[in-house]
PDB file of N, CA and C in Angstrom:
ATOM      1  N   UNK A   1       1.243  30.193  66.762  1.00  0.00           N
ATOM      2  CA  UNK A   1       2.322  30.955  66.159  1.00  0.00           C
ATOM      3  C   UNK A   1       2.693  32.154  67.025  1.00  0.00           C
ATOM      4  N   UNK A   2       1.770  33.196  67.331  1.00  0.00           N
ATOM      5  CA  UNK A   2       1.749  33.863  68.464  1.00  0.00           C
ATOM      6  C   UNK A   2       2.337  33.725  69.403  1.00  0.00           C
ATOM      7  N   UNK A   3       1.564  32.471  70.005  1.00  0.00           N
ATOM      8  CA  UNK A   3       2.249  32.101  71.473  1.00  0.00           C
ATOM      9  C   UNK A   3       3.997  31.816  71.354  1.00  0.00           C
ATOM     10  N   UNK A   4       4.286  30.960  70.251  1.00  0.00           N
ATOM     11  CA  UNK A   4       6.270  30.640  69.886  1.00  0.00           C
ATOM     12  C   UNK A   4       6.752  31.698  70.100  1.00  0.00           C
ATOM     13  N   UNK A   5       6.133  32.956  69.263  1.00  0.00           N
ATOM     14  CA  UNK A   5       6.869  34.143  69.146  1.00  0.00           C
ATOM     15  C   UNK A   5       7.324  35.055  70.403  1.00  0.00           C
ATOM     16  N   UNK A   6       5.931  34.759  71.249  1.00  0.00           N
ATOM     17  CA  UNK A   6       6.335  35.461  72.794  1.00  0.00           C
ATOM     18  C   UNK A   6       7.174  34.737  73.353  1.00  0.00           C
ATOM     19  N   UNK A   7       7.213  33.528  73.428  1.00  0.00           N
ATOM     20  CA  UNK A   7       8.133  32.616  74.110  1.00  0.00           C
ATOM     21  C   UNK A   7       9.022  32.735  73.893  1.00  0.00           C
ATOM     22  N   UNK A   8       9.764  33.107  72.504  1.00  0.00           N
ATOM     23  CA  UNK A   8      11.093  32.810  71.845  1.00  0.00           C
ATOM     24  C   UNK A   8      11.219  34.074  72.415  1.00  0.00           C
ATOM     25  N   UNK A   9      10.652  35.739  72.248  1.00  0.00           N
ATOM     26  CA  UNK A   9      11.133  36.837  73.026  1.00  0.00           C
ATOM     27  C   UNK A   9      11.379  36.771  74.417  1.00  0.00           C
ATOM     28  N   UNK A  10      10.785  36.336  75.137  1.00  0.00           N
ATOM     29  CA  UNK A  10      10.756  35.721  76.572  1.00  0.00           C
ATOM     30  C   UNK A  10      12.130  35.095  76.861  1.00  0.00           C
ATOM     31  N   UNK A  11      12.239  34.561  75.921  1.00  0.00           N
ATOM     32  CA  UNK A  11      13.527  33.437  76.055  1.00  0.00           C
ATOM     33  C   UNK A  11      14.930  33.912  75.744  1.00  0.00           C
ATOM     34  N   UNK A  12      14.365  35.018  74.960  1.00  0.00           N
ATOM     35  CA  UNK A  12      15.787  35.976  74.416  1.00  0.00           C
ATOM     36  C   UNK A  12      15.787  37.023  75.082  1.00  0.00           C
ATOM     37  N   UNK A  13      15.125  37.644  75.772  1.00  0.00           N
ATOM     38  CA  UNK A  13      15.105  38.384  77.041  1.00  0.00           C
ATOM     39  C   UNK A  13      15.856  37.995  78.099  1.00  0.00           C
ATOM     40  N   UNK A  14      15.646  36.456  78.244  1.00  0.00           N
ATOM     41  CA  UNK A  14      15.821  36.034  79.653  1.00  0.00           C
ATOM     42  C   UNK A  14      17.344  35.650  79.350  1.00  0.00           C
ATOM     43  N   UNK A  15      17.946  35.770  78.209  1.00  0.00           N
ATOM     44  CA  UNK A  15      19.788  35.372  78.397  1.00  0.00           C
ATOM     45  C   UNK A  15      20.163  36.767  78.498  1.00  0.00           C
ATOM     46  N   UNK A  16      19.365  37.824  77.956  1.00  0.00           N
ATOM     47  CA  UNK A  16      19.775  39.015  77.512  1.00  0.00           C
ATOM     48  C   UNK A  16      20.254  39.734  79.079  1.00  0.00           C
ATOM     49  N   UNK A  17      19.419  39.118  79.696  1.00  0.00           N
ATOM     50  CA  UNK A  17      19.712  39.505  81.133  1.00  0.00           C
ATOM     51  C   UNK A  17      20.452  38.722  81.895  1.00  0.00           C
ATOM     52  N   UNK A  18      20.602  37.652  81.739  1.00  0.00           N
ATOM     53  CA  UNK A  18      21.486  36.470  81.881  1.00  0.00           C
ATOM     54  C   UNK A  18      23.019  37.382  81.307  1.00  0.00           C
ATOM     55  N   UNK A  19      22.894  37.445  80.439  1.00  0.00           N
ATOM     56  CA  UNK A  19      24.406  37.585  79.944  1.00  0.00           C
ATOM     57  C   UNK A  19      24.787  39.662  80.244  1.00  0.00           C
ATOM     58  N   UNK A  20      24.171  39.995  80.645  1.00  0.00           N
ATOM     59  CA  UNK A  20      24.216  41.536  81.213  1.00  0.00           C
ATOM     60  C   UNK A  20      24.756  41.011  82.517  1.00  0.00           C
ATOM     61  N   UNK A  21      24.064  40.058  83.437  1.00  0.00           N
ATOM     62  CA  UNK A  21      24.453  39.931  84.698  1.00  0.00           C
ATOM     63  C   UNK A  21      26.037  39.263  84.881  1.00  0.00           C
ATOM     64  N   UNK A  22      26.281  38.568  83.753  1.00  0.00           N
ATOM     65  CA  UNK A  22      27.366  38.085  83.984  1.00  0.00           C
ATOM     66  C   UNK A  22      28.601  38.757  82.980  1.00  0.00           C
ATOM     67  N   UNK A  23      28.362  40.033  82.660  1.00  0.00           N
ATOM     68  CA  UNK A  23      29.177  41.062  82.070  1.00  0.00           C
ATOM     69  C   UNK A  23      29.747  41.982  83.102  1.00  0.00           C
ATOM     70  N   UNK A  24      28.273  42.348  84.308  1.00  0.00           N
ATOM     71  CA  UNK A  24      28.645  42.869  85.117  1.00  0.00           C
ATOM     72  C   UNK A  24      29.463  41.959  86.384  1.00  0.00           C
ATOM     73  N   UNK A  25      29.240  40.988  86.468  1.00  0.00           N
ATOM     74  CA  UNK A  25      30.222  40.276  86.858  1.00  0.00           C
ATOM     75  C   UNK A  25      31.953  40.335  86.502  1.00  0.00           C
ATOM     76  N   UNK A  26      31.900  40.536  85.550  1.00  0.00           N
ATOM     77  CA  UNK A  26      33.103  40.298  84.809  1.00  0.00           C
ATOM     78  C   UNK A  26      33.790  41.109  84.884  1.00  0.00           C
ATOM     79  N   UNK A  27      33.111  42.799  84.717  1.00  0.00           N
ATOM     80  CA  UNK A  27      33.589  43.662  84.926  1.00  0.00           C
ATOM     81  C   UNK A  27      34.294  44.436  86.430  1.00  0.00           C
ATOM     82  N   UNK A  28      33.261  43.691  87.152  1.00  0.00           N
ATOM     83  CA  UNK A  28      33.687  43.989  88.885  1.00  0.00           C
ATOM     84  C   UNK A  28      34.879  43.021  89.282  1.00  0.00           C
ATOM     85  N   UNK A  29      34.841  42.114  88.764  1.00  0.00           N
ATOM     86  CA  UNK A  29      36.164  40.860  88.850  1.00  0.00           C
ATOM     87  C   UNK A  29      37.686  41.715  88.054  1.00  0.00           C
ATOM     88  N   UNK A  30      37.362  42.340  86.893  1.00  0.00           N
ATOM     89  CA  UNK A  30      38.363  42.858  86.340  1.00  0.00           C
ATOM     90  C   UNK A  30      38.858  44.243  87.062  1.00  0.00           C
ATOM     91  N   UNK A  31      38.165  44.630  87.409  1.00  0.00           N
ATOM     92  CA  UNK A  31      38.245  46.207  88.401  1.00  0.00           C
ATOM     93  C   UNK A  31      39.019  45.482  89.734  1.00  0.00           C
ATOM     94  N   UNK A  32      38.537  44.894  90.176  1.00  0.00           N
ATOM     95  CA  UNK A  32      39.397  44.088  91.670  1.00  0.00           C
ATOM     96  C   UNK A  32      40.458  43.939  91.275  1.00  0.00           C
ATOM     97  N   UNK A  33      40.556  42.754  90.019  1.00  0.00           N
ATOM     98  CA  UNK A  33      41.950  42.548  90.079  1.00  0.00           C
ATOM     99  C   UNK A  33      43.006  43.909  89.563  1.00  0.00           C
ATOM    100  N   UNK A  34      42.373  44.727  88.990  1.00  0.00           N
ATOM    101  CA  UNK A  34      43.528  46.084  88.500  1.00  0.00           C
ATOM    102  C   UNK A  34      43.696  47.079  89.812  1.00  0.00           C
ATOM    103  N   UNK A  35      42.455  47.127  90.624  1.00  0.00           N
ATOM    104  CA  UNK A  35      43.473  47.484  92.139  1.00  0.00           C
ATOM    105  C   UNK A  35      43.552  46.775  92.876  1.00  0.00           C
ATOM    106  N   UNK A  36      43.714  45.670  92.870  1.00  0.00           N
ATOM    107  CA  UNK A  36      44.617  44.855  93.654  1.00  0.00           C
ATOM    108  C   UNK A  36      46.369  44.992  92.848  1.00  0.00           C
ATOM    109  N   UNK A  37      46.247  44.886  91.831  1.00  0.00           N
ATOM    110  CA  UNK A  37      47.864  45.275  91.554  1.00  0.00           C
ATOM    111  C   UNK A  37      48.454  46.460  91.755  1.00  0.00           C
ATOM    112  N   UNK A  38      47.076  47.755  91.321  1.00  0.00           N
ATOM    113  CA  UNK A  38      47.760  48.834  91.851  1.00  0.00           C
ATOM    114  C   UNK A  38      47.705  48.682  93.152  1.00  0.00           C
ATOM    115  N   UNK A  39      47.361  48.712  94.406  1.00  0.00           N
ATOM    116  CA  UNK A  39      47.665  48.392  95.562  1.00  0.00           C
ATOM    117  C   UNK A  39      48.720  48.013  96.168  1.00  0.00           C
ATOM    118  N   UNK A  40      48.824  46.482  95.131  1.00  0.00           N
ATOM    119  CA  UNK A  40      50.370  46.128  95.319  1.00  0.00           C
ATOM    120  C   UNK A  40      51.153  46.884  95.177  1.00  0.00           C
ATOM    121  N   UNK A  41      51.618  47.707  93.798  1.00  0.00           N
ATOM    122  CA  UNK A  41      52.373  48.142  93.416  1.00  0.00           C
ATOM    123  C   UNK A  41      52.673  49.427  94.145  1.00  0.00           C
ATOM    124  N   UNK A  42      51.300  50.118  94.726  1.00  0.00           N
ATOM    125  CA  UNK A  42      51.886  51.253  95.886  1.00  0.00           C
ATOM    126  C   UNK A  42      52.741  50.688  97.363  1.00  0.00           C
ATOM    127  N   UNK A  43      51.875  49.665  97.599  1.00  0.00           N
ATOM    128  CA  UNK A  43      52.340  49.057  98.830  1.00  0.00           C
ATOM    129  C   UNK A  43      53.971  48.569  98.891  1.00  0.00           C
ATOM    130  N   UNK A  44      54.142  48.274  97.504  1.00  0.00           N
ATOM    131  CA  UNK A  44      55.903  47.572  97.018  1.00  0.00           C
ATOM    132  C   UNK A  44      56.428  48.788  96.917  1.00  0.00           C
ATOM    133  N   UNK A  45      55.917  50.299  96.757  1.00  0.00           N
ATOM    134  CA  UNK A  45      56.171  51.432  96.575  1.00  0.00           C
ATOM    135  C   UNK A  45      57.079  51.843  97.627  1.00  0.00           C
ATOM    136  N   UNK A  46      55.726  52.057  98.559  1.00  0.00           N
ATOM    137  CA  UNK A  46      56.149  52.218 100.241  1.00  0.00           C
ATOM    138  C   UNK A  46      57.214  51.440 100.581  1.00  0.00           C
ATOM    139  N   UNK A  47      56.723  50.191 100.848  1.00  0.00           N
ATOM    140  CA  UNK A  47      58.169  49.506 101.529  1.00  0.00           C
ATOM    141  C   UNK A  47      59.677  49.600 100.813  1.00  0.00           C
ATOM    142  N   UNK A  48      59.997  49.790  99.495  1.00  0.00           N
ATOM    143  CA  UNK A  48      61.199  50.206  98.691  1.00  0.00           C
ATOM    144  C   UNK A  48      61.855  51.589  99.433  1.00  0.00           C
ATOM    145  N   UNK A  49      60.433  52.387  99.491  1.00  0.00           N
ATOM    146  CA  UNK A  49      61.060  54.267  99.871  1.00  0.00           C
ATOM    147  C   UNK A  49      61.234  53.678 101.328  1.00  0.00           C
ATOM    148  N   UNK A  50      60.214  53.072 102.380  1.00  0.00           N
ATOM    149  CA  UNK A  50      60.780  52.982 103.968  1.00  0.00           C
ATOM    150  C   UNK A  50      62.213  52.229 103.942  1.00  0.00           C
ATOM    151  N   UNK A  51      62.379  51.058 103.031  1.00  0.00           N
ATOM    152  CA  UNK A  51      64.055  50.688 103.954  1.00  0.00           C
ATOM    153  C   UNK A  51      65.018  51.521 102.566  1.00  0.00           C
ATOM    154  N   UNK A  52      64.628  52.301 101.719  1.00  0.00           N
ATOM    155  CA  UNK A  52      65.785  53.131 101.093  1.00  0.00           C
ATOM    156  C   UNK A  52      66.031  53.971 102.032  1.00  0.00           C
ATOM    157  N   UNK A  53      65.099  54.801 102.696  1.00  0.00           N
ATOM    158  CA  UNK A  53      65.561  56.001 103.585  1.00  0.00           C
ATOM    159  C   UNK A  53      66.393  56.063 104.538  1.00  0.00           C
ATOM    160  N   UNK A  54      66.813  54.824 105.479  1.00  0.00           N
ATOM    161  CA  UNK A  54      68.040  54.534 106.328  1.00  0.00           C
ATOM    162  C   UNK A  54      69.115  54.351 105.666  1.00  0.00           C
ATOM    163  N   UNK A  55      69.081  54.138 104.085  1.00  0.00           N
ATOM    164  CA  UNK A  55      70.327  53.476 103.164  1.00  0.00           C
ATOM    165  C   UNK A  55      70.686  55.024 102.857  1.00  0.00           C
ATOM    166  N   UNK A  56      69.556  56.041 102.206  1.00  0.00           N
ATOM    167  CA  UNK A  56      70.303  56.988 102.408  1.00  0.00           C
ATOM    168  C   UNK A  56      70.829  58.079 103.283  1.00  0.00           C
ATOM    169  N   UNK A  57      70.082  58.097 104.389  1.00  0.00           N
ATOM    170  CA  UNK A  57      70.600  59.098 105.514  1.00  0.00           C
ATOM    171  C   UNK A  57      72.333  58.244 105.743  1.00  0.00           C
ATOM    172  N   UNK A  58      72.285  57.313 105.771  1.00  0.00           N
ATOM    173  CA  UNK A  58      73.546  56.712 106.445  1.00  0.00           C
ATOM    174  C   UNK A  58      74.639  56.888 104.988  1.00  0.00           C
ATOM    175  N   UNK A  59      74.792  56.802 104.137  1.00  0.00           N
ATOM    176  CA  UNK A  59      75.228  57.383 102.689  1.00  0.00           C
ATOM    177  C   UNK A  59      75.765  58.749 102.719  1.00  0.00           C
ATOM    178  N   UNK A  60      74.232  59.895 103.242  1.00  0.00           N
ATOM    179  CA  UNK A  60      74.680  61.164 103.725  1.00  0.00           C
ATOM    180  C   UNK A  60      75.388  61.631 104.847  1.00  0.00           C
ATOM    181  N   UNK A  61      75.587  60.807 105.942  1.00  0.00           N
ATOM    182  CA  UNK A  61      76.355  60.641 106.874  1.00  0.00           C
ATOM    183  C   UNK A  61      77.921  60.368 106.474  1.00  0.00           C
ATOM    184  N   UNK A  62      78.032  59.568 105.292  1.00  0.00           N
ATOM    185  CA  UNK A  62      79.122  58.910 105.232  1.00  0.00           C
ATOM    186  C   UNK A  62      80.210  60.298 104.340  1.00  0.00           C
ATOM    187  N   UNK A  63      79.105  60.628 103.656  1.00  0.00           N
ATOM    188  CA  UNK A  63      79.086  61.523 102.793  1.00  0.00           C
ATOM    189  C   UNK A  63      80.019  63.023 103.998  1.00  0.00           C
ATOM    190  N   UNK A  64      79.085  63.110 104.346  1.00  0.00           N
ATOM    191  CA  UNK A  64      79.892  64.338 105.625  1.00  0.00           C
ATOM    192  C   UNK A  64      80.998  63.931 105.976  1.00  0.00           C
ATOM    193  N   UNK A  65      81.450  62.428 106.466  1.00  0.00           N
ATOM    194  CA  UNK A  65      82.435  61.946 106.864  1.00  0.00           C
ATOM    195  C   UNK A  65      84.069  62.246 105.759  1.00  0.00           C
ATOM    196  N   UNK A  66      83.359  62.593 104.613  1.00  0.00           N
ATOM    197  CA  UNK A  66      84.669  62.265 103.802  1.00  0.00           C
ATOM    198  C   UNK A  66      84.763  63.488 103.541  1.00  0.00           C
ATOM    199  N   UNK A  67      83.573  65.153 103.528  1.00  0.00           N
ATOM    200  CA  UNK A  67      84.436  66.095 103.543  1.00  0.00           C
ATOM    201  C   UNK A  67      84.247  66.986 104.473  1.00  0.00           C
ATOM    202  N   UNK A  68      84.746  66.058 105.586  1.00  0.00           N
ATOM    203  CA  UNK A  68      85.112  66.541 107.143  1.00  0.00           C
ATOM    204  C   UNK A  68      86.699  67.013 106.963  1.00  0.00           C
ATOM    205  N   UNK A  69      86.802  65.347 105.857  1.00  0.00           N
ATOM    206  CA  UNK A  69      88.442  65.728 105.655  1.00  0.00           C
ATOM    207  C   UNK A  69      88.749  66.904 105.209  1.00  0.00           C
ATOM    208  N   UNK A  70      88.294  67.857 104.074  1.00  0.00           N
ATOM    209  CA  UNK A  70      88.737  68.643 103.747  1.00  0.00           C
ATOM    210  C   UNK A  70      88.087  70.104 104.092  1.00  0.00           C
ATOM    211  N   UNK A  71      87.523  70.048 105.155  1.00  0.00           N
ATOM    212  CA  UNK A  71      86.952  71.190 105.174  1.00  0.00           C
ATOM    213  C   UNK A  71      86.433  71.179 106.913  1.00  0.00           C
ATOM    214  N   UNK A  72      85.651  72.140 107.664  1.00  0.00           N
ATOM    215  CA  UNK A  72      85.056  72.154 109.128  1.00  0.00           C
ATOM    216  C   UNK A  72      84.049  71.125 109.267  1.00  0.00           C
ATOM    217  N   UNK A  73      83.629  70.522 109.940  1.00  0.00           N
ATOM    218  CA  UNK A  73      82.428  69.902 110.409  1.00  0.00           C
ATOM    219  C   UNK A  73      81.268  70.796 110.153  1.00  0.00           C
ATOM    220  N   UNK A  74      80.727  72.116 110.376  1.00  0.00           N
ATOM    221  CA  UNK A  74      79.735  72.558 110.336  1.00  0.00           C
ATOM    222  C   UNK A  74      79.735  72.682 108.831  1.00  0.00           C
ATOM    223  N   UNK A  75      80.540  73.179 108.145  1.00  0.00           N
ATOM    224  CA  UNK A  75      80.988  73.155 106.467  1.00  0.00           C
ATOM    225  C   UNK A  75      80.141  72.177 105.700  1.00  0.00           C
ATOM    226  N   UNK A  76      81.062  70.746 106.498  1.00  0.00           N
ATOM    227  CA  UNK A  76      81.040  69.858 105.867  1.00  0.00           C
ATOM    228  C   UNK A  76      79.125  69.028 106.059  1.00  0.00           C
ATOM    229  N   UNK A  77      78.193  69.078 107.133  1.00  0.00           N
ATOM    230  CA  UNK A  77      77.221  69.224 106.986  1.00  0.00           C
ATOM    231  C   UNK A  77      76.472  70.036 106.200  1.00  0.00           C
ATOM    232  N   UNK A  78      76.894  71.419 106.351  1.00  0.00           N
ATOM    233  CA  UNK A  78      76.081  72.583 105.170  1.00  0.00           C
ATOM    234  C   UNK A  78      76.443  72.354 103.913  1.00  0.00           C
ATOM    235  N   UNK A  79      77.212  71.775 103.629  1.00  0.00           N
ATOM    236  CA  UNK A  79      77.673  71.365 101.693  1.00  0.00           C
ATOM    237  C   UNK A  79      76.337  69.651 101.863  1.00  0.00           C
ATOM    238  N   UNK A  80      76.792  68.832 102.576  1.00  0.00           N
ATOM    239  CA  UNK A  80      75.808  67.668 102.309  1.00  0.00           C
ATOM    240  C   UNK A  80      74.430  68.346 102.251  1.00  0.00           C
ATOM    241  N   UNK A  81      73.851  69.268 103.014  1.00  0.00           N
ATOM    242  CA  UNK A  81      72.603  69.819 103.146  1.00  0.00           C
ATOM    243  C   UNK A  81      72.417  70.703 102.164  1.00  0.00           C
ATOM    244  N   UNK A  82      73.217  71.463 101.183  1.00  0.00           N
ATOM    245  CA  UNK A  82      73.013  72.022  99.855  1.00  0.00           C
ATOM    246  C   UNK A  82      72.894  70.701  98.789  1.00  0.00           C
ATOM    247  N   UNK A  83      73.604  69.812  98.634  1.00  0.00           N
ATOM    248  CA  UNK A  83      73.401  68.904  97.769  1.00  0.00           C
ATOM    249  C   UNK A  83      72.122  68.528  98.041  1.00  0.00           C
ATOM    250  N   UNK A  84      71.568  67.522  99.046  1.00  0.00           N
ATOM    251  CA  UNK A  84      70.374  67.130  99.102  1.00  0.00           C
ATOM    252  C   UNK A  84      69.058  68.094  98.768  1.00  0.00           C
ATOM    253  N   UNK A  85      69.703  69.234  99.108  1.00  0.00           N
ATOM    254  CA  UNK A  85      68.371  70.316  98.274  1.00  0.00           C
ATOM    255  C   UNK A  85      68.648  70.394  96.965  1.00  0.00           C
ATOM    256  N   UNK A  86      70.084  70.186  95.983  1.00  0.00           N
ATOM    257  CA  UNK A  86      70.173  70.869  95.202  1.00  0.00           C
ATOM    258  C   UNK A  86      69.424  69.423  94.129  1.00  0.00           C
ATOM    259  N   UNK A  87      69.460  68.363  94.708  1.00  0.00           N
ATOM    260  CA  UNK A  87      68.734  66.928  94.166  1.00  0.00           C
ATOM    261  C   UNK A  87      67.326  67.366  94.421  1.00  0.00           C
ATOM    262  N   UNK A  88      66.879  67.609  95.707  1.00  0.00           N
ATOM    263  CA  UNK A  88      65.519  67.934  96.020  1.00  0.00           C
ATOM    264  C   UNK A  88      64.867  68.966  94.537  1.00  0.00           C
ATOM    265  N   UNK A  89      65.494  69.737  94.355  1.00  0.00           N
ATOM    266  CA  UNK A  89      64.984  70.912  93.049  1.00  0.00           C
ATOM    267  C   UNK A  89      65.284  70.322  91.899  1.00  0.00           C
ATOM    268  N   UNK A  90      66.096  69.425  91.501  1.00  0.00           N
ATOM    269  CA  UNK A  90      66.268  69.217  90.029  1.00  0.00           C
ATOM    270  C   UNK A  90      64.757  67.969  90.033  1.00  0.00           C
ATOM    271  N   UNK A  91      65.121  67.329  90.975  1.00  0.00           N
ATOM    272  CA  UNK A  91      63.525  66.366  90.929  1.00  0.00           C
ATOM    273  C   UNK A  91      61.918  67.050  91.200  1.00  0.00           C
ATOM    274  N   UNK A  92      62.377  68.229  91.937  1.00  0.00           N
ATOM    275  CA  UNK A  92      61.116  69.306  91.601  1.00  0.00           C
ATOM    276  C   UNK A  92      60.635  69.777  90.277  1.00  0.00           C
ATOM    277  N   UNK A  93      61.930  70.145  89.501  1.00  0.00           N
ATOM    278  CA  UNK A  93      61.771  70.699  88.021  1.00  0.00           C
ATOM    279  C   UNK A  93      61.177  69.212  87.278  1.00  0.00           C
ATOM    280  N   UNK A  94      62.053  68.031  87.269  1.00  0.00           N
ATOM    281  CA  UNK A  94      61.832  67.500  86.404  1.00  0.00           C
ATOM    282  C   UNK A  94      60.646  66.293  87.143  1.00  0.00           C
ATOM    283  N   UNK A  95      59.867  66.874  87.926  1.00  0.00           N
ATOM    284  CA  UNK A  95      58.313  65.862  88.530  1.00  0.00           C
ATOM    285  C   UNK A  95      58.153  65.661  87.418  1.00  0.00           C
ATOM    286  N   UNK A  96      57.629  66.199  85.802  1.00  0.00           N
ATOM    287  CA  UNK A  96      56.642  65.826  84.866  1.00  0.00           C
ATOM    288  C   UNK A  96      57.703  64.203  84.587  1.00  0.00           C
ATOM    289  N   UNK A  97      58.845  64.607  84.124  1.00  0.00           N
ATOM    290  CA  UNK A  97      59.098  63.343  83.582  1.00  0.00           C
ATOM    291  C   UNK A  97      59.862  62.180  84.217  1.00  0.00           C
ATOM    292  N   UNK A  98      59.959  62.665  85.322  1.00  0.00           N
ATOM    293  CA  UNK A  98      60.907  61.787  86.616  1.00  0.00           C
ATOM    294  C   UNK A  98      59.423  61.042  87.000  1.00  0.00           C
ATOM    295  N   UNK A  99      58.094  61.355  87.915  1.00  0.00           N
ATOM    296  CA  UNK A  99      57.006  61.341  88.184  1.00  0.00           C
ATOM    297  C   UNK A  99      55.740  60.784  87.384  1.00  0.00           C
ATOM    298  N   UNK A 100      56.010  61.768  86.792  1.00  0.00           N
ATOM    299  CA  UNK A 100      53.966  61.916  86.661  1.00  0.00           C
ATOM    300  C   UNK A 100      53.920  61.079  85.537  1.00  0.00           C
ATOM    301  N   UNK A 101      54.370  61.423  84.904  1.00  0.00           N
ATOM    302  CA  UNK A 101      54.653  60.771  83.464  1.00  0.00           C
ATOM    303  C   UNK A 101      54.737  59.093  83.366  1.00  0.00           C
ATOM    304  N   UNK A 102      55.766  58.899  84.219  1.00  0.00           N
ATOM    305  CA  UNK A 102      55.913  56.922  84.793  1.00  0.00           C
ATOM    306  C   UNK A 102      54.246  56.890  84.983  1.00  0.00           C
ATOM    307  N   UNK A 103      53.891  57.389  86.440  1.00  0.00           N
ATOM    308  CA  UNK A 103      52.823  56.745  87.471  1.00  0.00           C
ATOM    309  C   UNK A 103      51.422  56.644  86.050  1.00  0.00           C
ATOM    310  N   UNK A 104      51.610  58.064  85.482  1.00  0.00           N
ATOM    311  CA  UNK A 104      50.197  57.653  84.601  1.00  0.00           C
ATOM    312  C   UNK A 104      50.497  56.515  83.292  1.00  0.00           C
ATOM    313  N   UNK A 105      51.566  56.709  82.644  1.00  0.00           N
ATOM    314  CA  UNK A 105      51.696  56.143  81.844  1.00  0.00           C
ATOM    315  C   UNK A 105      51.116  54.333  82.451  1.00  0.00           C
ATOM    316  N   UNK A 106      51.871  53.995  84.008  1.00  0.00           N
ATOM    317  CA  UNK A 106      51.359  52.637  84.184  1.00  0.00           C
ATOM    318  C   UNK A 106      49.934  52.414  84.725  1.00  0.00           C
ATOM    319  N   UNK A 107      49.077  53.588  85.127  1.00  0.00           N
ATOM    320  CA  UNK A 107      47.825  53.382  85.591  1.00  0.00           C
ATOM    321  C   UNK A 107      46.960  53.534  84.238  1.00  0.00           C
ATOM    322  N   UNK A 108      47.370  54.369  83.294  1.00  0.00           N
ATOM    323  CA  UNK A 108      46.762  53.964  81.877  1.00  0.00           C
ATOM    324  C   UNK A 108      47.079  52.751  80.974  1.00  0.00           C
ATOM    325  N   UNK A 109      48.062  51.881  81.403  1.00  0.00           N
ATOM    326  CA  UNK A 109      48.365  50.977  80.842  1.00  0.00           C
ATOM    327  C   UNK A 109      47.440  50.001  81.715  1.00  0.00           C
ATOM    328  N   UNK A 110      47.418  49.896  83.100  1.00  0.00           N
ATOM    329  CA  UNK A 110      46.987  49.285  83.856  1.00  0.00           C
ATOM    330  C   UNK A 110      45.428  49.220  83.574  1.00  0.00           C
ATOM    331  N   UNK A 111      44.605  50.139  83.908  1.00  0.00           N
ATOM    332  CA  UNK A 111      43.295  50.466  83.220  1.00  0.00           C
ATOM    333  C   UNK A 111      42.326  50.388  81.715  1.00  0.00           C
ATOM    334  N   UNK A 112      42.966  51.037  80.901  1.00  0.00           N
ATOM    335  CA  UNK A 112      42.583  51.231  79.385  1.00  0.00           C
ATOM    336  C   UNK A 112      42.816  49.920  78.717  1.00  0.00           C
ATOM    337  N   UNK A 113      44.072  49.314  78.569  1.00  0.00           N
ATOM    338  CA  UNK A 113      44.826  48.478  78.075  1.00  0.00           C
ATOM    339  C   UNK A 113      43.916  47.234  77.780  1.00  0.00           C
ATOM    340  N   UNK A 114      43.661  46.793  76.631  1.00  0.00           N
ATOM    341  CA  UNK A 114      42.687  45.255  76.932  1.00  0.00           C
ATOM    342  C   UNK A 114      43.297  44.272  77.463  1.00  0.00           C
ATOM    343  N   UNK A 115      42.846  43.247  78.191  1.00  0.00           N
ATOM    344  CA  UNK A 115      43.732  42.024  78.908  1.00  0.00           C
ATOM    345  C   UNK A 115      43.381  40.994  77.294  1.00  0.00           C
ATOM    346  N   UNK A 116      44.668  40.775  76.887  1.00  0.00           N
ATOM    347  CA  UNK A 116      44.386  39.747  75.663  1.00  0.00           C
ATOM    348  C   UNK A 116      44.027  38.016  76.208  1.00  0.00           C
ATOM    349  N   UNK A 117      43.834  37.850  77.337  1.00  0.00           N
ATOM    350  CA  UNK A 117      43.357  36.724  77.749  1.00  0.00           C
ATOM    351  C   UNK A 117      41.369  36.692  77.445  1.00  0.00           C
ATOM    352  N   UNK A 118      41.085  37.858  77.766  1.00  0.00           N
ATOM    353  CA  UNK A 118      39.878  38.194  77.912  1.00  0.00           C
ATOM    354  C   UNK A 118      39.124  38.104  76.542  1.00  0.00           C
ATOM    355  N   UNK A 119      37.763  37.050  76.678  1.00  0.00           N
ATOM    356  CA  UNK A 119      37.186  36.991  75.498  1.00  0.00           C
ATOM    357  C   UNK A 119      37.885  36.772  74.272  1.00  0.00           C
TER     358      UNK A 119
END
């Protein structure tokens, strides 16, 4: 009777660790795959901002071009170069909800969130 009883603990030990090892499994598989998307999603980040930035310098170029018409060339650069700051500061003021607010909202969704496939 003795001896069953150690065995059966023995035996329930031995999944107990069995199934710990393959929790921690599970968990390192689920961590990969959530930065691997964030990864992606910075990397799709980057490449969006590198070929936007020729779309807009050439925009702001075009931009000078049309009030060349009504005004000096040096003018008409120093008005494009007040606008682009005056965008630069309203997206300064509003970082919390232009920013921060998106990026965490999807890395807490990304993270916290249960995967309903799971278990």
């Amino acid at each position: 009777m003795k001896s069953k009883l150690i065995d059966e603990i023995k035996e329930l030990f031995s999944q107990s660790v069995n199934w710990a090892k393959l929790e921690m499994e599970y968990i390192k598989l689920t961590a990969a795959e959530k930065l691997i998307i964030l990864a992606g999603t910075l990397i799709m980040g980057a490449i969006f901002m590198l070929l936007l930035l020729p779309v807009i310098v050439m925009f702001l170029f075009a931009l000078v071009g049309v009030f060349r018409m009504f005004m000096p060339l040096p003018l008409a650069y120093l008005t494009v170069g007040g606008i682009v700051l005056l965008v630069l500061l309203v997206i300064f003021i509003l970082r919390k909800r232009l920013i921060i607010n998106p990026v965490s909202r999807f890395i807490s969704k990304l993270f916290l969130e249960k995967n309903h496939q799971s278990h």
